[in-house]
N, C-alpha and C. Protein backbone atom coordinates (compact mmCIF):
# COMPACT_ATOMS: atom_id res chain seq x y z
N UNK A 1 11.25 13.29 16.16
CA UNK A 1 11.10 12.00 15.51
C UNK A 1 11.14 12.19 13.99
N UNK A 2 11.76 11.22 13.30
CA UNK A 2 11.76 11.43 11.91
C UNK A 2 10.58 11.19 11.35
N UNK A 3 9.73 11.31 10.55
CA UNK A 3 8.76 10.55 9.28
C UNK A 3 9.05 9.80 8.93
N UNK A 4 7.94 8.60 8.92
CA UNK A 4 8.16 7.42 8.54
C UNK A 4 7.70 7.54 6.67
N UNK A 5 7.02 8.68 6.77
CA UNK A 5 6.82 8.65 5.05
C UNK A 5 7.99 9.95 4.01
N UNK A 6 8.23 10.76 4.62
CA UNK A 6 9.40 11.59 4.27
C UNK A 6 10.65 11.74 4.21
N UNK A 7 10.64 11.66 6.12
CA UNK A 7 12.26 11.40 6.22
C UNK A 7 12.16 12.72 7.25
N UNK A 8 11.45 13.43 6.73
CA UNK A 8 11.62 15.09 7.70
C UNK A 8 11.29 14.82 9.34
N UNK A 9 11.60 15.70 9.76
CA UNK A 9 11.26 16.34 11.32
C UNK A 9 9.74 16.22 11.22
N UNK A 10 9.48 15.00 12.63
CA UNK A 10 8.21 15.35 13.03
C UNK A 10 8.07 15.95 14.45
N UNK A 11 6.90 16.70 14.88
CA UNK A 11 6.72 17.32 16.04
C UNK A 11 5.85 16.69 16.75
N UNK A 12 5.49 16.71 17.87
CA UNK A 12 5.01 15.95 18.89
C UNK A 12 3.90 16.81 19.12
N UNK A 13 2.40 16.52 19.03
CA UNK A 13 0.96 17.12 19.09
C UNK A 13 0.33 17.54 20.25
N UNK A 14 0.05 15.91 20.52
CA UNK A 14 -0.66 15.73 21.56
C UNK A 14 -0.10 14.14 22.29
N UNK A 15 -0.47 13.78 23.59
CA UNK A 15 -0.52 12.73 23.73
C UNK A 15 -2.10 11.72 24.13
N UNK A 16 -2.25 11.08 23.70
CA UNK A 16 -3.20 9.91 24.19
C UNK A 16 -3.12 8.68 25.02
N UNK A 17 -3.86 8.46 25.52
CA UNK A 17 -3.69 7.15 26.13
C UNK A 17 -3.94 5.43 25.58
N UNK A 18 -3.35 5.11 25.16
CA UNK A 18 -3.98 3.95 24.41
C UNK A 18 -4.22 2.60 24.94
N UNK A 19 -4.85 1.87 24.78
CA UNK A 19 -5.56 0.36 25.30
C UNK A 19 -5.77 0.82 27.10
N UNK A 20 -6.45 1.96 27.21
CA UNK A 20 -6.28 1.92 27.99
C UNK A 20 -5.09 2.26 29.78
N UNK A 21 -4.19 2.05 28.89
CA UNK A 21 -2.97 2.04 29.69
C UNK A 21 -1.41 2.41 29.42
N UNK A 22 -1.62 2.81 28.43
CA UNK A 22 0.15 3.27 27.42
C UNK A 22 -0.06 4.87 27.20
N UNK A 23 0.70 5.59 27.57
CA UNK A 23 0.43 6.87 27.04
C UNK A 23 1.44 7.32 25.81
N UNK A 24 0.77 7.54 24.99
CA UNK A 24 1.12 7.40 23.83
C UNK A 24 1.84 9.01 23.44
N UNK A 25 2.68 9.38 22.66
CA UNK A 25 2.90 10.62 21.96
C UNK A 25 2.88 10.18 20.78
N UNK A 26 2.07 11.44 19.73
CA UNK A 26 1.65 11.23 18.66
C UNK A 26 2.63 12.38 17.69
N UNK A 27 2.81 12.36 16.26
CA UNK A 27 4.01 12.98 16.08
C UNK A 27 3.19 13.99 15.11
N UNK A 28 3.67 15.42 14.28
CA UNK A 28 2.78 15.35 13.13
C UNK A 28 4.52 15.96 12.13
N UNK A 29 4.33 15.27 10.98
CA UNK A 29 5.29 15.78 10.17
C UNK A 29 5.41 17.59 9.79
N UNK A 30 6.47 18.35 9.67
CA UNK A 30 6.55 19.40 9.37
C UNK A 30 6.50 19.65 7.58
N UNK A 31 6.99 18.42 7.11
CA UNK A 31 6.73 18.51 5.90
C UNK A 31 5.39 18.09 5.10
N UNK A 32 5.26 16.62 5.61
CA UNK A 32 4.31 16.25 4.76
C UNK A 32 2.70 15.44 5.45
N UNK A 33 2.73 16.78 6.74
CA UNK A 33 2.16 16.52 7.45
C UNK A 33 1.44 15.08 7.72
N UNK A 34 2.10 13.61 7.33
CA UNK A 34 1.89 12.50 8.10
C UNK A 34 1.72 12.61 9.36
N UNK A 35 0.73 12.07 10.54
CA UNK A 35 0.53 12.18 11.60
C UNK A 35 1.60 10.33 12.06
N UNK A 36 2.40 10.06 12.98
CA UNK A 36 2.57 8.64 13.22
C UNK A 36 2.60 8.51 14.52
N UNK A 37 2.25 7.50 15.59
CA UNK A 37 2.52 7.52 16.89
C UNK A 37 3.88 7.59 17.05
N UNK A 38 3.88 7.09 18.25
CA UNK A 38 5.87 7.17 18.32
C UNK A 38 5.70 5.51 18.58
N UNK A 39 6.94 4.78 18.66
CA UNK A 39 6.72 3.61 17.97
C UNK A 39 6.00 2.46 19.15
N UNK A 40 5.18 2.05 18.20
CA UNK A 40 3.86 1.14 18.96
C UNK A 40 4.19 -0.35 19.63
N UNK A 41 4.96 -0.24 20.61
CA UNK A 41 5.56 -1.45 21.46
C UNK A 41 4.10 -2.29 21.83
N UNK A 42 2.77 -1.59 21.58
CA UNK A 42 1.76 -2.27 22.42
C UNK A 42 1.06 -2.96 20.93
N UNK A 43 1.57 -2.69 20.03
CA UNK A 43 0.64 -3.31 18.69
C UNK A 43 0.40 -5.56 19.17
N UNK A 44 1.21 -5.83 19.59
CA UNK A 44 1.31 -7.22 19.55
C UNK A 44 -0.06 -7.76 20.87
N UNK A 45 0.01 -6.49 21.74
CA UNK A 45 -1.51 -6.84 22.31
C UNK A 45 -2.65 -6.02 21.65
N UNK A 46 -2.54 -5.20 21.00
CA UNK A 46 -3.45 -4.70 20.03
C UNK A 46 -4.38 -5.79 19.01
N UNK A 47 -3.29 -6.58 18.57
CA UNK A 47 -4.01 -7.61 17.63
C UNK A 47 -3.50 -8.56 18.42
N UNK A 48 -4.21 -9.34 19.64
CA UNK A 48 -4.50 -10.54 20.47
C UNK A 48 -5.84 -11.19 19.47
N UNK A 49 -6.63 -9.99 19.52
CA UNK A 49 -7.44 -9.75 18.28
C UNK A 49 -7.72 -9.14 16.77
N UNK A 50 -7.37 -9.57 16.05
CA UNK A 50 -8.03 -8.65 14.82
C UNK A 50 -8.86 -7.68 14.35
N UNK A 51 -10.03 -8.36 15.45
CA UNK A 51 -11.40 -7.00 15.40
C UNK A 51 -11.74 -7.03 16.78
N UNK A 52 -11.96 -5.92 17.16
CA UNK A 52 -12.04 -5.15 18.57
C UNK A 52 -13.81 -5.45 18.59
N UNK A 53 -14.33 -5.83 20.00
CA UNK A 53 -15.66 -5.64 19.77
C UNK A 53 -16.58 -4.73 19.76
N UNK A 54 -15.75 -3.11 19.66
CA UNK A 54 -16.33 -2.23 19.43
C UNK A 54 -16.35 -1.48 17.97
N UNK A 55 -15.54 -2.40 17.42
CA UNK A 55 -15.74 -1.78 15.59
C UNK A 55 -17.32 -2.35 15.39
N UNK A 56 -17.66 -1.63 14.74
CA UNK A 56 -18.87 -1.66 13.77
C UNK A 56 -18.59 -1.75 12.30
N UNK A 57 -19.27 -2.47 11.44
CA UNK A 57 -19.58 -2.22 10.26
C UNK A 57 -18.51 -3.55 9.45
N UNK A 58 -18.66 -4.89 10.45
CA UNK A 58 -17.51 -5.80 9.42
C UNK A 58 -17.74 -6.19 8.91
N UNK A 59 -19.50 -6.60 9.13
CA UNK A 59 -20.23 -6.95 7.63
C UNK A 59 -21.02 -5.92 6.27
N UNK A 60 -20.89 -5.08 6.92
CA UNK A 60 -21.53 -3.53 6.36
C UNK A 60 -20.87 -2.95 5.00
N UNK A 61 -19.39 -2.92 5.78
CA UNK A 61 -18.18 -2.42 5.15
C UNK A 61 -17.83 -3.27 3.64
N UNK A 62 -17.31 -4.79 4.00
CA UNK A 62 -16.89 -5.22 2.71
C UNK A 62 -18.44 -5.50 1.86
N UNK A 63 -19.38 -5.72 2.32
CA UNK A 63 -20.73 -5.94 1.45
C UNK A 63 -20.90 -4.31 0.15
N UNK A 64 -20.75 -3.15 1.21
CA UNK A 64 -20.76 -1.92 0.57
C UNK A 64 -19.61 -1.74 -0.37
N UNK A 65 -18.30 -2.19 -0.25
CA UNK A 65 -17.02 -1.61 -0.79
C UNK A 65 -17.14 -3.01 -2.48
N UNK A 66 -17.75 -4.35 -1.53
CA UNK A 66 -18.12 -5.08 -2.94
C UNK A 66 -18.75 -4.54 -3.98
N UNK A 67 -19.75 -4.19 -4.07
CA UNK A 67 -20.64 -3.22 -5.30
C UNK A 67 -19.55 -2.42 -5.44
N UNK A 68 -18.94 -1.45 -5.36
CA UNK A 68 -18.45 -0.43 -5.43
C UNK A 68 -17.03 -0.95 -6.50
N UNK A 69 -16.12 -2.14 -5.82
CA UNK A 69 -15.29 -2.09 -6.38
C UNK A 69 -16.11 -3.17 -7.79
N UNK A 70 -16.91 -4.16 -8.04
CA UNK A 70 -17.51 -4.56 -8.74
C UNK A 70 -17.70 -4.10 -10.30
N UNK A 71 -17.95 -2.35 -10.21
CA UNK A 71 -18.21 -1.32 -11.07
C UNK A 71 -16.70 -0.83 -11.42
N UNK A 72 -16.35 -0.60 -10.40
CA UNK A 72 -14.86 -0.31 -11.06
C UNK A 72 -13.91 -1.19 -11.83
N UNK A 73 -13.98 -2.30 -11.35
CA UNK A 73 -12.94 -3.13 -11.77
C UNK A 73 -13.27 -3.30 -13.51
N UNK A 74 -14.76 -3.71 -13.37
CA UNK A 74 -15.33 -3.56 -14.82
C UNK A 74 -15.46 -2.29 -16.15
N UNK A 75 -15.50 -0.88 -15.41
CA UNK A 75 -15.08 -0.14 -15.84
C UNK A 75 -13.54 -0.18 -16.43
N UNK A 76 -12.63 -0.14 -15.03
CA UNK A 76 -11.56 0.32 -15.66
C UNK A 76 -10.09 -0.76 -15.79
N UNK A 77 -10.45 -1.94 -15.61
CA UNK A 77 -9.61 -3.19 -15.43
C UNK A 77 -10.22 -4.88 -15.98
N UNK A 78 -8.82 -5.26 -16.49
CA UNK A 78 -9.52 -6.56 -16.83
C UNK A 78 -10.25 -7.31 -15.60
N UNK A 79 -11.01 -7.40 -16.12
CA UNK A 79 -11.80 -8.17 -15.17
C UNK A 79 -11.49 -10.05 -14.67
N UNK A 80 -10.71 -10.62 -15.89
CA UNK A 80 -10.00 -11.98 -15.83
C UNK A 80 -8.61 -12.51 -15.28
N UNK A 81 -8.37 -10.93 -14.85
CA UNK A 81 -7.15 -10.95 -14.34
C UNK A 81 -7.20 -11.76 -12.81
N UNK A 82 -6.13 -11.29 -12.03
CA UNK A 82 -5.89 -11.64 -10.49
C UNK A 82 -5.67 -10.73 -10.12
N UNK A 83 -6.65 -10.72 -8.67
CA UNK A 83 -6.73 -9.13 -7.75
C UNK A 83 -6.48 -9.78 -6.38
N UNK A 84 -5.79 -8.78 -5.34
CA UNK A 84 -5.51 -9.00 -3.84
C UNK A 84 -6.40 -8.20 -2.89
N UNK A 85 -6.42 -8.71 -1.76
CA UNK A 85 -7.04 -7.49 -1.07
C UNK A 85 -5.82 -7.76 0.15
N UNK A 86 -5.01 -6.18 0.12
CA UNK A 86 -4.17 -6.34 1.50
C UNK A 86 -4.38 -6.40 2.46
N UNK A 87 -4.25 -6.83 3.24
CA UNK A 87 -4.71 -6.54 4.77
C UNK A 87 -6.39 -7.34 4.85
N UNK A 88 -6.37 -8.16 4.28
CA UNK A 88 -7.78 -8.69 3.74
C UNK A 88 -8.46 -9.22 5.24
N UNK A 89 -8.36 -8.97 6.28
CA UNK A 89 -9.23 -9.24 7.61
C UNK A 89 -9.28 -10.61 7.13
N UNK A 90 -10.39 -11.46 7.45
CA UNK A 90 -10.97 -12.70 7.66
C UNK A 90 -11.66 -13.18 6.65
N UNK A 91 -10.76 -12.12 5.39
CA UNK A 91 -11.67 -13.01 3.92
C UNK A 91 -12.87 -12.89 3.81
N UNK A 92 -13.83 -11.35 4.20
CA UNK A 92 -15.02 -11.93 3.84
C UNK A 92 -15.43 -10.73 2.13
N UNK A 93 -14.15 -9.89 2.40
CA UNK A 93 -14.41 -8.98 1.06
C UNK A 93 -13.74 -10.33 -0.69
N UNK A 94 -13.09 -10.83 0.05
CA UNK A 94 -12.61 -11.80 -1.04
C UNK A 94 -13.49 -12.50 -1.51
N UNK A 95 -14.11 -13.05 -0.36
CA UNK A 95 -15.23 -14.24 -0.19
C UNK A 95 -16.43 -13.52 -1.33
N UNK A 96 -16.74 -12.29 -1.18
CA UNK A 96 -17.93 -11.60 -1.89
C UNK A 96 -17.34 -11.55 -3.09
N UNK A 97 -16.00 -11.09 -3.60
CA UNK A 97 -15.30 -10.43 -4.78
C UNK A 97 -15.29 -12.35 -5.55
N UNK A 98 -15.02 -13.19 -4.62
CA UNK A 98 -14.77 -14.56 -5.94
C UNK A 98 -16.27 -14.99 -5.57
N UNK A 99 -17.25 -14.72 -4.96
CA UNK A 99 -19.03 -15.11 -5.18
C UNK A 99 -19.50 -14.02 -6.52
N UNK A 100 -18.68 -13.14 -6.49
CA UNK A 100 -18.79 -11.90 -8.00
C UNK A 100 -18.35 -12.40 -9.42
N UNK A 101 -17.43 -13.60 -9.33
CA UNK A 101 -16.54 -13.98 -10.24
C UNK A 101 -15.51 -13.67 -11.03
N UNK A 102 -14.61 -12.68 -9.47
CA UNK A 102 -13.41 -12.21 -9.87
C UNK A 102 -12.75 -13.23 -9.15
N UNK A 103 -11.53 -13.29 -9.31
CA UNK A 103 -10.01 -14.37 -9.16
C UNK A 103 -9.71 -13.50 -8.21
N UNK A 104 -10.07 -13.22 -7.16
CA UNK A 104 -9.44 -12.58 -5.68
C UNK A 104 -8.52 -13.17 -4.67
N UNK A 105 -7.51 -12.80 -4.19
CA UNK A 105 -6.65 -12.98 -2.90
C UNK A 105 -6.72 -12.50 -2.19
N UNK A 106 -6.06 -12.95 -1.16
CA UNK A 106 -6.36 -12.42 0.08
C UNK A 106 -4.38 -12.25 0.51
N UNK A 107 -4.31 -11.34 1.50
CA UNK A 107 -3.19 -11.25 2.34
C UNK A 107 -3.36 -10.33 3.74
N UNK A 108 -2.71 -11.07 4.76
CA UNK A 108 -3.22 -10.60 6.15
C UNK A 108 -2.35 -10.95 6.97
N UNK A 109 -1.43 -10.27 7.91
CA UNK A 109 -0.36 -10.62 8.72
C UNK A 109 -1.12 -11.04 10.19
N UNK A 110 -1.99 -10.59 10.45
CA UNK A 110 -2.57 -10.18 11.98
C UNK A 110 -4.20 -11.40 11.84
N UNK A 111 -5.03 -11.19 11.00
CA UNK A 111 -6.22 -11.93 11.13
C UNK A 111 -5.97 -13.64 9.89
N UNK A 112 -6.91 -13.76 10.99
CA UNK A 112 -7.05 -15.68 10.42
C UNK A 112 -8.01 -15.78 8.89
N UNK A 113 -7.63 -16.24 8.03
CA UNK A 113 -8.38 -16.40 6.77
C UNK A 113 -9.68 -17.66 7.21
N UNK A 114 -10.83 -17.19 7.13
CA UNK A 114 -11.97 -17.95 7.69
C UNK A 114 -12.72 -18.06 6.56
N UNK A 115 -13.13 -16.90 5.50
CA UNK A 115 -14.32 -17.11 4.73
C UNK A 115 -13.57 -17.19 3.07
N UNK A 116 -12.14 -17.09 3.22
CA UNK A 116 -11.38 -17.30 2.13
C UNK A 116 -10.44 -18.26 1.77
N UNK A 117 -10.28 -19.52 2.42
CA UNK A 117 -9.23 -20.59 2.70
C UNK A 117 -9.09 -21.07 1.31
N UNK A 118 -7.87 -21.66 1.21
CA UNK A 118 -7.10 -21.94 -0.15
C UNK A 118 -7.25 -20.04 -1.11
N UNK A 119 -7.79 -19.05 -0.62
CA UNK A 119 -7.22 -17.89 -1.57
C UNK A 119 -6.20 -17.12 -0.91
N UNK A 120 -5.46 -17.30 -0.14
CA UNK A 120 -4.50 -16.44 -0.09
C UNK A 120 -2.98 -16.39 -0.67
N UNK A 121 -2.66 -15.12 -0.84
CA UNK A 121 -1.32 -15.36 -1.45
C UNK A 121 -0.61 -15.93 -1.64
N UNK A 122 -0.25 -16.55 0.07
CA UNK A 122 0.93 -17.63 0.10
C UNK A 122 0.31 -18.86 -0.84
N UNK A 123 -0.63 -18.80 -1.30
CA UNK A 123 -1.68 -19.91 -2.16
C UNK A 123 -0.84 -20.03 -3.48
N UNK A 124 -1.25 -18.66 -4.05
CA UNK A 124 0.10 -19.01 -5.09
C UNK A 124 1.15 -18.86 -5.54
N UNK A 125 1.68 -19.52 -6.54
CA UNK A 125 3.40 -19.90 -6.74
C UNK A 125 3.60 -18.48 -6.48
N UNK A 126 5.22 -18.44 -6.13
CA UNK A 126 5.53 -16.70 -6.32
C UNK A 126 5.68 -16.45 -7.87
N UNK A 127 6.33 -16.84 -8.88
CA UNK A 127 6.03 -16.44 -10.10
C UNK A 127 4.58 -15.91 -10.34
N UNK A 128 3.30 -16.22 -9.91
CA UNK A 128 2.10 -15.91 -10.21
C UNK A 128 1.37 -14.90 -9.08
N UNK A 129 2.32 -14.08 -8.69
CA UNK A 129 2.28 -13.04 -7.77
C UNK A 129 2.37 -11.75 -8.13
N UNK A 130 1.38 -11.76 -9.38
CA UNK A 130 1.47 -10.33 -10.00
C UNK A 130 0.26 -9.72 -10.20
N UNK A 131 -0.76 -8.46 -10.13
CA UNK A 131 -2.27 -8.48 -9.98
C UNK A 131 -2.74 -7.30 -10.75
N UNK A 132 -3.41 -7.36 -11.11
CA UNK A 132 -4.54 -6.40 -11.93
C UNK A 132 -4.58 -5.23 -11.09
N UNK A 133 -4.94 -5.59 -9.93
CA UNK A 133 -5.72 -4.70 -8.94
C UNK A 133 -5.05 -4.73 -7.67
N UNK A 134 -4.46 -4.48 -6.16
CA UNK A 134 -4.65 -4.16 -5.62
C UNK A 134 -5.61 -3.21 -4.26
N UNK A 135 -6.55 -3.92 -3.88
CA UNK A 135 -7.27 -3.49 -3.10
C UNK A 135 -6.74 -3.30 -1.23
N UNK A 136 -6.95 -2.53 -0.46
CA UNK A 136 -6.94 -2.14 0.75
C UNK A 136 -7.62 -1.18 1.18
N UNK A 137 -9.01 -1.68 2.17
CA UNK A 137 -9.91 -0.76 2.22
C UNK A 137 -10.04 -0.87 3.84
N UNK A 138 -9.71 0.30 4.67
CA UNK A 138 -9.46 0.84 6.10
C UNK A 138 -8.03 0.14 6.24
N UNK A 139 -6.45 -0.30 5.61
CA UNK A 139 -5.95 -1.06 6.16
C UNK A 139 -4.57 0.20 6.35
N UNK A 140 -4.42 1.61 5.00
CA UNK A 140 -3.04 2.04 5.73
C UNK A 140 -3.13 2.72 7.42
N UNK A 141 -4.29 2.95 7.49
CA UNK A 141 -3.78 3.89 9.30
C UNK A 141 -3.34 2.98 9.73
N UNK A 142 -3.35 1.23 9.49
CA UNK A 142 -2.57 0.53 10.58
C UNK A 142 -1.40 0.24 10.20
N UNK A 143 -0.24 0.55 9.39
CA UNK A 143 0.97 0.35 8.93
C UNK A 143 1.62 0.84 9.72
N UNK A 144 2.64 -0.23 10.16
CA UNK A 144 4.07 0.59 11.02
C UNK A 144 4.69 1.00 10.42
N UNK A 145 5.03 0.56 9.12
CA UNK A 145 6.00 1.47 8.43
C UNK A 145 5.66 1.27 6.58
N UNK A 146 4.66 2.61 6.46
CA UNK A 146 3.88 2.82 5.86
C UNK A 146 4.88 2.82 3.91
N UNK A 147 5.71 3.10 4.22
CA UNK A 147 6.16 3.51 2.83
C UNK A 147 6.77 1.89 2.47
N UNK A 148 7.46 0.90 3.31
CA UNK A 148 7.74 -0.34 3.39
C UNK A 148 6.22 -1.18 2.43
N UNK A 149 5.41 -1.03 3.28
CA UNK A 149 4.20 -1.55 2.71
C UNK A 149 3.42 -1.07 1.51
N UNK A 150 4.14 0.24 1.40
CA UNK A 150 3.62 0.38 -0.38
C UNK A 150 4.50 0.42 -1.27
N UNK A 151 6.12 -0.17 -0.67
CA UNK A 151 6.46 -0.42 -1.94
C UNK A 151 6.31 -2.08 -1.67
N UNK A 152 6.53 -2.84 -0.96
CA UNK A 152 5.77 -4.36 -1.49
C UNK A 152 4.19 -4.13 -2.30
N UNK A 153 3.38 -3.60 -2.08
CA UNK A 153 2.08 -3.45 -2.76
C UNK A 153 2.50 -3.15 -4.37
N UNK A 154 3.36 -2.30 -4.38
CA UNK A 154 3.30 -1.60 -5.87
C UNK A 154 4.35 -2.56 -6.81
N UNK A 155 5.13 -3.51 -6.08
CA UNK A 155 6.06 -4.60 -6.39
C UNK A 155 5.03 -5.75 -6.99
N UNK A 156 3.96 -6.16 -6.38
CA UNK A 156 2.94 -6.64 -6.80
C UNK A 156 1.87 -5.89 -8.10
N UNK A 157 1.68 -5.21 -7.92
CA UNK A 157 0.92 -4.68 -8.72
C UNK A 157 1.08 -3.27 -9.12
N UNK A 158 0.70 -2.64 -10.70
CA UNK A 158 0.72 -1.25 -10.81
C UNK A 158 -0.17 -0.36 -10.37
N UNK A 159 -1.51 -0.67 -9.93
CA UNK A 159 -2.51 -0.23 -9.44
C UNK A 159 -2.75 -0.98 -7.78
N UNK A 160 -3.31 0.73 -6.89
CA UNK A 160 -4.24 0.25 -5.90
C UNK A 160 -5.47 0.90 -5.63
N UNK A 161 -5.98 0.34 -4.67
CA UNK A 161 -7.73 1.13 -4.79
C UNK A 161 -7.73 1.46 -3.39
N UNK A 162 -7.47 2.06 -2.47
CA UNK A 162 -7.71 2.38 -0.64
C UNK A 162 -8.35 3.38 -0.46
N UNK A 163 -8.99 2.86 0.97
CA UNK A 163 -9.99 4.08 1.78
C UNK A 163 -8.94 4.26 3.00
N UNK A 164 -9.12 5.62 3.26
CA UNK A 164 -8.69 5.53 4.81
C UNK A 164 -9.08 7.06 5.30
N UNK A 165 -9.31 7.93 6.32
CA UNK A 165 -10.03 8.71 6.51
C UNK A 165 -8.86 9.71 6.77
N UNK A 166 -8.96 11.31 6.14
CA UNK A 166 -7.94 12.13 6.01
C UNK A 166 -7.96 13.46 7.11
N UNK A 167 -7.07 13.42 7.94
CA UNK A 167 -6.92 14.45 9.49
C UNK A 167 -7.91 15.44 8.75
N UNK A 168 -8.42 15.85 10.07
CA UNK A 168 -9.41 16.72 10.34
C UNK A 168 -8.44 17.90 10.32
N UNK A 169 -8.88 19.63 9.45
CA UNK A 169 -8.31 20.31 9.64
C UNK A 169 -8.14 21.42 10.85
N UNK A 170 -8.72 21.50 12.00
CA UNK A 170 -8.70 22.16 13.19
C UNK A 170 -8.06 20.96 14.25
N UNK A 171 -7.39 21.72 14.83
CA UNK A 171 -6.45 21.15 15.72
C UNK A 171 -7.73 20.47 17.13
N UNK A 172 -8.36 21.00 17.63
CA UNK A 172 -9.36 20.43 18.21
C UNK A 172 -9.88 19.32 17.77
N UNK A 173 -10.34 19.66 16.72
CA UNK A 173 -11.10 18.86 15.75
C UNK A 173 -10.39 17.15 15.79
N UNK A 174 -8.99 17.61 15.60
CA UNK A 174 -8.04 16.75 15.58
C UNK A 174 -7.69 15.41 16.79
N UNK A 175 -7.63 16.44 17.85
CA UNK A 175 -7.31 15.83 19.44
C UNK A 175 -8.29 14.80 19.80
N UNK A 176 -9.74 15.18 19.38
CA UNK A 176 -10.91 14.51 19.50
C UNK A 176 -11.49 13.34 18.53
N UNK A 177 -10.52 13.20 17.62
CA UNK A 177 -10.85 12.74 16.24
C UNK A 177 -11.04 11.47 16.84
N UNK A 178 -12.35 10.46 16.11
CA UNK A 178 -12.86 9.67 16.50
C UNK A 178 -11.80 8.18 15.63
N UNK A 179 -10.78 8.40 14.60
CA UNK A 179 -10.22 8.06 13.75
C UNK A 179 -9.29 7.03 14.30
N UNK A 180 -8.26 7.95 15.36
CA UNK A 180 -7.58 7.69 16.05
C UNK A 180 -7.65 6.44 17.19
N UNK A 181 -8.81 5.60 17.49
CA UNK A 181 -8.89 5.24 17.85
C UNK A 181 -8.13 4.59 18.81
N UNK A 182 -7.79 5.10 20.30
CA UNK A 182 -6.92 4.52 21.28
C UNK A 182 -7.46 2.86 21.70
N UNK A 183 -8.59 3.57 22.08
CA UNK A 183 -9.30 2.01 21.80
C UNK A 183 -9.10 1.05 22.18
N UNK A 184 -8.40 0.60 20.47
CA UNK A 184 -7.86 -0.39 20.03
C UNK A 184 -6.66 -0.41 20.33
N UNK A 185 -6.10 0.75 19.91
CA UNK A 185 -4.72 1.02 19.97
C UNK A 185 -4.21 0.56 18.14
N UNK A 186 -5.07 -0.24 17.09
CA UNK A 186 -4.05 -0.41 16.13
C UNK A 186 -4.32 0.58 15.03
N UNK A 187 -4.71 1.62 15.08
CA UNK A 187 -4.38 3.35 14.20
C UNK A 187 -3.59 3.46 14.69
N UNK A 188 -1.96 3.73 13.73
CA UNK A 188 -1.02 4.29 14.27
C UNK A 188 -0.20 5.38 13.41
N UNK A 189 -1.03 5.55 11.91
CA UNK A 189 -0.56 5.73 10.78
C UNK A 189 -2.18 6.96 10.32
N UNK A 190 -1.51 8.49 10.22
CA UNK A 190 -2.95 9.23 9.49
C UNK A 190 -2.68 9.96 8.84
N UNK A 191 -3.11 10.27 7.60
CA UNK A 191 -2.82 10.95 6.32
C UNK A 191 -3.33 12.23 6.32
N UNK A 192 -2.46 12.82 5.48
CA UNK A 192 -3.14 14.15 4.89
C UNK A 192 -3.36 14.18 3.78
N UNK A 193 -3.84 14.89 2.51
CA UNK A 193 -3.89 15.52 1.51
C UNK A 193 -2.47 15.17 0.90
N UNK A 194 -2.06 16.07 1.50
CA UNK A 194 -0.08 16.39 1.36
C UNK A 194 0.42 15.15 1.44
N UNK A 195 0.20 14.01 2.34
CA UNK A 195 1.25 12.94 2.53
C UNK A 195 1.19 12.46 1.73
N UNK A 196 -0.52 12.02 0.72
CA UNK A 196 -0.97 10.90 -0.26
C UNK A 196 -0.23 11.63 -1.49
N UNK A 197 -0.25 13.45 -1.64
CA UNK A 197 0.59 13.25 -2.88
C UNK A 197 1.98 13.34 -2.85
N UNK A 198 2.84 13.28 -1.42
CA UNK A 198 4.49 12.46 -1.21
C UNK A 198 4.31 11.35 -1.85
N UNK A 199 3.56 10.53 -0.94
CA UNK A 199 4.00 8.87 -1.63
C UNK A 199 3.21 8.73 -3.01
């Protein structure tokens, strides 16, 4: 399989089973060691839902990542500007970021905007589609086609801010990785060291 972030030869790991019922082969790059499934025909029942009722932490997560980006933005960015959050779930990190009194957006292909209505992108004009900041926090492991989605991100903006959790280095370690989540089935996308400094 090729890399979806390189281009190189990827090799085939391990396989998993996902939602239950798909057996999945998982790939790992020879170059830039990107991990990608092989391609995810089951993503469209993956997100029937947005959030699985076994994730934890949906109020935990953007409450914690609010403070956090709060300090940064003020540190190292205008603060009067306009900021996005990609993959923004159900608006509730937006919802905290414009209760902060930043000018936040939202954008989300898969979840319903609930705690952010009238802020999302499609909100404003496209001329005024340009941002300070870029935020995406847990959203690249779910990219199908990971390099697609950061160059729309970086088309938008010169800066981004993301979390996402980086392969475990023992191959065991790996097979078992709690990251991966079959689960759900929507991790389909896992980084290394090496991949983040490709792209």
């Amino acid at each position: 399989m090729k890399c979806k972030i390189c281009s190189h030869t990827s090799q085939i790991i391990f396989t998993k089973t996902v939602l239950s019922k798909y057996n999945v082969s998982y790939y790992k790059c020879t170059h830039c060691n990107f991990i990608q499934t092989e391609e995810p025909i089951w993503l469209e029942e993956a997100y029937l839902s947005a959030f699985t009722t076994t994730e934890t932490g949906i109020l935990v997560r953007p409450i914690s990542f609010s403070k956090i980006l709060e300090c940064f933005i003020l540190k190292h960015f205008n603060s009067d500007s306009l900021f996005l959050d990609f993959g923004g779930g159900n608006g509730v990190l937006v919802r905290l970021m414009r209760d902060l009194g930043f000018d936040f957006y939202r954008s989300d292909k898969y979840a319903e905007n609930i705690y952010a209505n009238f802020f999302d992108i499609t909100d404003l004009p496209s001329d005024k589609r340009k941002f300070e900041l870029i935020t995406a926090f847990e959203v690249v492991e779910h990219l199908q086609n990971p390099m697609e989605s950061f160059s729309e991100i970086f088309s938008l903006s010169e800066s981004m801010f993301f979390s996402t959790f980086l392969q475990p280095a023992k191959r065991q370690e790996l097979l078992n990785w709690w990251y991966l989540s079959p689960f759900h089935g929507q991790h389909i996308s896992f980084y290394h060291f090496k991949t983040l400094q490709y792209i």
